[in-house]
Protein backbone atom coordinates (compact mmCIF):
# COMPACT_ATOMS: atom_id res chain seq x y z
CA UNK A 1 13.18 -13.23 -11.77
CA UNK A 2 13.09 -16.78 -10.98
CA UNK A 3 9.58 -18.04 -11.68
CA UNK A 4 7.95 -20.73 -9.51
CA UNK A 5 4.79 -23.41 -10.95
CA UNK A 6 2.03 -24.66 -8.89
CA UNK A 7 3.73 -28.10 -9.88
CA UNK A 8 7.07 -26.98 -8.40
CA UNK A 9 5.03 -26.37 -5.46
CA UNK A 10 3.00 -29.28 -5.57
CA UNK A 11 6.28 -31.22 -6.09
CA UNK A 12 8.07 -29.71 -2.77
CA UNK A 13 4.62 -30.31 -0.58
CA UNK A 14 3.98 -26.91 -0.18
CA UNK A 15 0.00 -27.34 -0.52
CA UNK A 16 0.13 -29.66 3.04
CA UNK A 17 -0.59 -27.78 5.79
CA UNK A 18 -1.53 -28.75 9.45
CA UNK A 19 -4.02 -30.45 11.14
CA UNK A 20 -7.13 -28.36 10.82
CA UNK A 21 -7.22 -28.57 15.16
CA UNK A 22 -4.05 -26.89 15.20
CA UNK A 23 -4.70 -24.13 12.31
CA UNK A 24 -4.72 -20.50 12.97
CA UNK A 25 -8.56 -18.90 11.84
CA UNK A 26 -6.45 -15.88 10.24
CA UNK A 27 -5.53 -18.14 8.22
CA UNK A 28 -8.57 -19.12 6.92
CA UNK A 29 -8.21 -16.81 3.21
CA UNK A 30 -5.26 -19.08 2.16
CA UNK A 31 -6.85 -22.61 2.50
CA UNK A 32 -8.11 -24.07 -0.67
CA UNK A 33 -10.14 -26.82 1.80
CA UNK A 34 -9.17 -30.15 4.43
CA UNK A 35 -8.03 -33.56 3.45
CA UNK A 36 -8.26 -36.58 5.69
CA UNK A 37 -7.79 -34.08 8.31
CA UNK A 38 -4.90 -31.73 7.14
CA UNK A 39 -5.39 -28.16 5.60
CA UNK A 40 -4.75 -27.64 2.00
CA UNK A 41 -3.18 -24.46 1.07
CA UNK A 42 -3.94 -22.97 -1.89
CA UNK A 43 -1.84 -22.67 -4.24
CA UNK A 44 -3.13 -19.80 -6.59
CA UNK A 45 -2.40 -17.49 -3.64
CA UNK A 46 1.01 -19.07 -3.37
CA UNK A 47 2.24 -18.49 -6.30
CA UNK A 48 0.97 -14.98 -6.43
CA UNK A 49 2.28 -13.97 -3.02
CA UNK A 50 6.02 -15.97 -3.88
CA UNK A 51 5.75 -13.30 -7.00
CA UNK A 52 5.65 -10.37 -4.98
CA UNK A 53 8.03 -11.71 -2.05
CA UNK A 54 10.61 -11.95 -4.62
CA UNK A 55 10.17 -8.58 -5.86
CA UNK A 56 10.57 -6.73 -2.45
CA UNK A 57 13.73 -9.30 -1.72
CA UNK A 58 15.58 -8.03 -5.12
CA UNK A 59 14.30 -4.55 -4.69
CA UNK A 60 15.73 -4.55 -1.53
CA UNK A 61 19.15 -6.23 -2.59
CA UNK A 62 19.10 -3.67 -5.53
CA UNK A 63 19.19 -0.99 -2.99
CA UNK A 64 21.97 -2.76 -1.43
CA UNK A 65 19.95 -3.47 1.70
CA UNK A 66 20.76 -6.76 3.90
CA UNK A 67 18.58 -9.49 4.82
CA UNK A 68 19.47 -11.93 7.79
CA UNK A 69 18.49 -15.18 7.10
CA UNK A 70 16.60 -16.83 10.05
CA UNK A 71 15.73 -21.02 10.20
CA UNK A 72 16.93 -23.08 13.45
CA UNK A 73 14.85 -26.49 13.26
CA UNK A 74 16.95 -29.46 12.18
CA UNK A 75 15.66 -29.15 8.73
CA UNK A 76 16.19 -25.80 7.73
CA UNK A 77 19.61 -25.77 9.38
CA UNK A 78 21.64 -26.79 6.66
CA UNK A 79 19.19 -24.96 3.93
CA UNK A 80 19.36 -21.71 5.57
CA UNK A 81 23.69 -21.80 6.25
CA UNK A 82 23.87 -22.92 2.34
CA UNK A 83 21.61 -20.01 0.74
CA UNK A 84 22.68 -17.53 2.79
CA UNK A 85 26.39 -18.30 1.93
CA UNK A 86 25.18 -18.57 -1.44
CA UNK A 87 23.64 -15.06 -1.99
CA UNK A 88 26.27 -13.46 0.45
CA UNK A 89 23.79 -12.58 3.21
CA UNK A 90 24.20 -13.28 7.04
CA UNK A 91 22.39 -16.21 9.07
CA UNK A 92 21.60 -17.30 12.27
CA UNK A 93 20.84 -21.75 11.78
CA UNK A 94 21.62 -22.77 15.39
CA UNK A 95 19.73 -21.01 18.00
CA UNK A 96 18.27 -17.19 17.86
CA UNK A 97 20.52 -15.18 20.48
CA UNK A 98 17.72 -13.34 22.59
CA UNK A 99 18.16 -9.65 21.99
CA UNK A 100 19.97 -10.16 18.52
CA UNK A 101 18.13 -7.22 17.04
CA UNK A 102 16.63 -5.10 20.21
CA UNK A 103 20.04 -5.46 22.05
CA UNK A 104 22.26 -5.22 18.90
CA UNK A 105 25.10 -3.84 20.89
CA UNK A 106 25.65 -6.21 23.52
CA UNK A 107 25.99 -9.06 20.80
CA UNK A 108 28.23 -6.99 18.96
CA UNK A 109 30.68 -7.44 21.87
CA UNK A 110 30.21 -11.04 21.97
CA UNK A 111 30.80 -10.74 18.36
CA UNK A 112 34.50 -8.52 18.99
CA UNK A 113 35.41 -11.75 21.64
CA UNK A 114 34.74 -14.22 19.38
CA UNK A 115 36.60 -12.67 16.63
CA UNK A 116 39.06 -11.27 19.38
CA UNK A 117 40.34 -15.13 20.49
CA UNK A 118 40.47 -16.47 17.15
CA UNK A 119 42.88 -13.65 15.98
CA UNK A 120 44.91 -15.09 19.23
CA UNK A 121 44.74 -18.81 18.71
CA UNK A 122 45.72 -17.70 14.99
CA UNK A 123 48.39 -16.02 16.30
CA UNK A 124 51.42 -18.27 16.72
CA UNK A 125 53.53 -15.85 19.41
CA UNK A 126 50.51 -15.12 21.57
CA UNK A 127 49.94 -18.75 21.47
CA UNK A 128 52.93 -20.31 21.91
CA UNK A 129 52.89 -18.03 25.10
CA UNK A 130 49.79 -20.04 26.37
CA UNK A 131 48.94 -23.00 28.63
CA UNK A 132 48.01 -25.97 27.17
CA UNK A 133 44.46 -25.50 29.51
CA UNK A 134 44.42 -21.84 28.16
CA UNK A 135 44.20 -23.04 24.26
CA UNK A 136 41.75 -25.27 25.60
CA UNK A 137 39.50 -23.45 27.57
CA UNK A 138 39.65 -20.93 24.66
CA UNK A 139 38.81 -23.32 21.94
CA UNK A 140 35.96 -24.15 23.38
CA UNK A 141 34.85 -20.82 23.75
CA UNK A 142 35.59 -19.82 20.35
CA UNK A 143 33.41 -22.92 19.18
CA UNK A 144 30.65 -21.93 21.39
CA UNK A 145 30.40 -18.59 20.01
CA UNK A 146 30.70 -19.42 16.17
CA UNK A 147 27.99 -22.13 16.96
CA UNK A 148 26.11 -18.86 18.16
CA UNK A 149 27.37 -16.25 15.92
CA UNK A 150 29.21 -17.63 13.19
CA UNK A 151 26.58 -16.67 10.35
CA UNK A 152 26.81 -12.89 11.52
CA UNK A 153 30.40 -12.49 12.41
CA UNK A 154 30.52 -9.62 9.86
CA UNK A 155 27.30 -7.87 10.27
CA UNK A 156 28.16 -4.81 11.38
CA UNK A 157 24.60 -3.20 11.77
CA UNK A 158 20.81 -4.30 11.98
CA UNK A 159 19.73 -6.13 8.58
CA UNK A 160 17.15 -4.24 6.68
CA UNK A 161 15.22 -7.43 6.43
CA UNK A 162 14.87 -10.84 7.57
CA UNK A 163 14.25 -14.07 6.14
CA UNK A 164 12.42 -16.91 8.35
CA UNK A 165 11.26 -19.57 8.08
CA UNK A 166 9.18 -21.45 10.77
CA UNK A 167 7.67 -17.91 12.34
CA UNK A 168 6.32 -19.85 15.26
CA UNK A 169 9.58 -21.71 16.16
CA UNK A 170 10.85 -17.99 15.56
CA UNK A 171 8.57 -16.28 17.24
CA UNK A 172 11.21 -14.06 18.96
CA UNK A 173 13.19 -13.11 16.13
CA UNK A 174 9.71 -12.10 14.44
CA UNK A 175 8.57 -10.29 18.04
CA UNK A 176 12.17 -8.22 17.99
CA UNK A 177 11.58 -7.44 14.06
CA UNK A 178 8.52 -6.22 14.73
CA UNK A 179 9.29 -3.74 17.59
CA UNK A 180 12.33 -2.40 15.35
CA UNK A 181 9.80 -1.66 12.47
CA UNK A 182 12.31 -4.03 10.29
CA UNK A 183 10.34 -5.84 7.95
CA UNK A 184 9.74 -10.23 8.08
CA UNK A 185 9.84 -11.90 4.78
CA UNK A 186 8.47 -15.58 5.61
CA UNK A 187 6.17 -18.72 4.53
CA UNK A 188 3.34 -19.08 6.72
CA UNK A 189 1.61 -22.34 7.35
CA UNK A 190 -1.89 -23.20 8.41
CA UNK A 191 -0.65 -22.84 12.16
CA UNK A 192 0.88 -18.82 11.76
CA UNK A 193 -0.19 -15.45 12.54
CA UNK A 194 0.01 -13.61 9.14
CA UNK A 195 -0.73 -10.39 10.30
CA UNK A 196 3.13 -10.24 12.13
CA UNK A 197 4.36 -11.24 8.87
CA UNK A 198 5.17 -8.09 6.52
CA UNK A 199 5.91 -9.93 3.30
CA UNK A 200 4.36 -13.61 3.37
CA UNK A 201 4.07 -16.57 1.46
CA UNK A 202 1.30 -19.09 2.50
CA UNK A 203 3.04 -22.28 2.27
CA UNK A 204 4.53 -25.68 4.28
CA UNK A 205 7.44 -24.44 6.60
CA UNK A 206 8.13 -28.09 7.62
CA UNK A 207 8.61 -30.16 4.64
CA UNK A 208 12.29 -29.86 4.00
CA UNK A 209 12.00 -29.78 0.14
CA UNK A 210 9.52 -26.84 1.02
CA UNK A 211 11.80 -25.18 3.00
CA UNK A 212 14.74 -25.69 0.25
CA UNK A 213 12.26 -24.20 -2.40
CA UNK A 214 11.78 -20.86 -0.58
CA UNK A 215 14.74 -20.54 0.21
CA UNK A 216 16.71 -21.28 -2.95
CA UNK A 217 14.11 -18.68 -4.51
CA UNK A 218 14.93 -15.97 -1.78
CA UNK A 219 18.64 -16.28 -2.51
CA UNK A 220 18.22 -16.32 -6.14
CA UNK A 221 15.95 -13.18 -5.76
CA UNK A 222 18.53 -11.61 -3.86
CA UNK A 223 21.68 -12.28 -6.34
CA UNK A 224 19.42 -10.33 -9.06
CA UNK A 225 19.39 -7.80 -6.91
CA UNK A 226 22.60 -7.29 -6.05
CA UNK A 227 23.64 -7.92 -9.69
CA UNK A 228 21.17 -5.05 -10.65
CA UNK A 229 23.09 -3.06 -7.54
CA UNK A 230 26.26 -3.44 -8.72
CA UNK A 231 25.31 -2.61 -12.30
CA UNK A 232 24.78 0.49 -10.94
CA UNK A 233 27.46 1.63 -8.84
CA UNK A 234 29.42 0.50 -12.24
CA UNK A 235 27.54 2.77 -14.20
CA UNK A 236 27.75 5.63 -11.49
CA UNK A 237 31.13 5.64 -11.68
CA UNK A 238 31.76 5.61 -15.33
CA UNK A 239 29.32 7.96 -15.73
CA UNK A 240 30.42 10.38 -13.71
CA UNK A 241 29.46 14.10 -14.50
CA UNK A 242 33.20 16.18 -15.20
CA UNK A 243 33.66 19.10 -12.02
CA UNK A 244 32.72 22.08 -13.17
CA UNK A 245 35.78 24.74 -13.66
CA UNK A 246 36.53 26.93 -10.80
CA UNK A 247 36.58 30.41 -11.28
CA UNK A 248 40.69 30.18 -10.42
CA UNK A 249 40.74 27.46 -13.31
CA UNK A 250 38.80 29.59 -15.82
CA UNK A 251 40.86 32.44 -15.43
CA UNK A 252 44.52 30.88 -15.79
CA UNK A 253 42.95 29.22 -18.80
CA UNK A 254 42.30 32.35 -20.34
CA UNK A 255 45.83 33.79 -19.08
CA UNK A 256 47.14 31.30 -20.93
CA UNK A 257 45.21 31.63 -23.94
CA UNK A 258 46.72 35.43 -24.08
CA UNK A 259 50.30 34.67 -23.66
CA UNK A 260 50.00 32.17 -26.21
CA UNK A 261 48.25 35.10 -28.50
């Protein structure tokens, strides 16, 4: 498992928090103290709390569970798309779809369009057969939707986890986790809740080398895990137990034995 320093952290900025008028008094156990007006974070915690974060994320991937990736502020945008793509898990890096996890069903049908009119714009007889205004009008449409739902275009049921970063930006991906019981892995800065977050990590969630640190560990905790998954399902099926004889099998067995005799 990857293992992260206090000066990797102090490196990315992770220690800065916010002003300590905007801080959350939850969050009072994870500052160190104030400097020239900003919360420190402290780091000790951090890199305690990153420790076991990583462990549920591989356990998870072991188990070959999926986590949704979750950051839509200009400067996780990019991040997010990247180490998601990376570790083979979904995202959403543009805007959260309201109802994405409580009303699963409905954006699985926006889903089915979006894959439904790029199968015909792909399709060279169906569009030959179209207006000029028709390709157009479903261009756009398709580009609309993959802006929406291009990092989940595959993700055919609820994740079993989700990654986010920037919980109060998210706040109603983390609300519609919540209600679904499915767990939020997350850094949490001097301005969270931490008691909505299941599995957190006190830590800058603005600083875009922060936000490239926790996430490039998430991902990298997740390929372990799914290398440790597929490891299994390797062994499984090399090491899979004979069938026991049938009663039929026995007996021709020993048929044959006599005739041979």
């Amino acid at each position: 498992m990857v293992e992260v320093t206090i000066k990797q952290l102090l490196e990315a900025g992770v220690h800065f928090g916010h002003q300590t008028s905007r801080w959350d008094p939850k969050m009072k156990p994870y500052i160190f103290g104030a400097r020239n007006g900003i919360h420190i974070i402290d780091l000790q915690q951090t890199v305690g709390m990153l420790r076991d974060v990583c462990s549920f994320v591989r356990d998870l991937a072991a188990q070959g569970g999926q986590l949704l990736f979750v950051g839509t502020k200009k400067q996780a945008q990019e991040v997010v798309r990247e180490e998601a793509e990376r570790c083979g898990m979904y995202f959403v890096n543009n805007r959260w779809p309201g109802g994405m996890l409580t009303n699963f069903q409905t954006i699985r049908k926006s889903i089915e369009r979006l894959k439904k009119i790029e199968e015909m714009l792909d399709t060279p007889a169906v569009a030959s057969a179209l207006t000029k205004r028709e390709i157009l009008g479903m261009s756009r449409e398709r580009d609309k939707l993959m802006l929406a739902l291009g990092g989940i275009k595959h993700m055919r049921k609820l994740p079993d986890a989700l990654f986010i970063i920037d919980t109060k930006k998210e706040e109603i991906a983390v609300q519609e986790a919540n209600k679904l019981g499915i767990p939020v892995v997350a850094p949490i800065d001097t301005n969270c809740d931490p008691d909505v977050i299941s599995y957190k990590v006190a830590g800058n969630d603005d600083a875009i080398r922060a936000i490239r640190l926790f996430t490039n560990v998430i991902a990298e905790a997740v390929i372990e895990g799914k290398g440790v998954y597929d490891e299994r399902q390797q062994g499984e099926g090399k090491a899979a137990p004979l069938a026991e004889p049938t009663i039929a099998a026995t007996q021709d067995i020993v048929a044959m034995e006599g005739g041979a005799a």
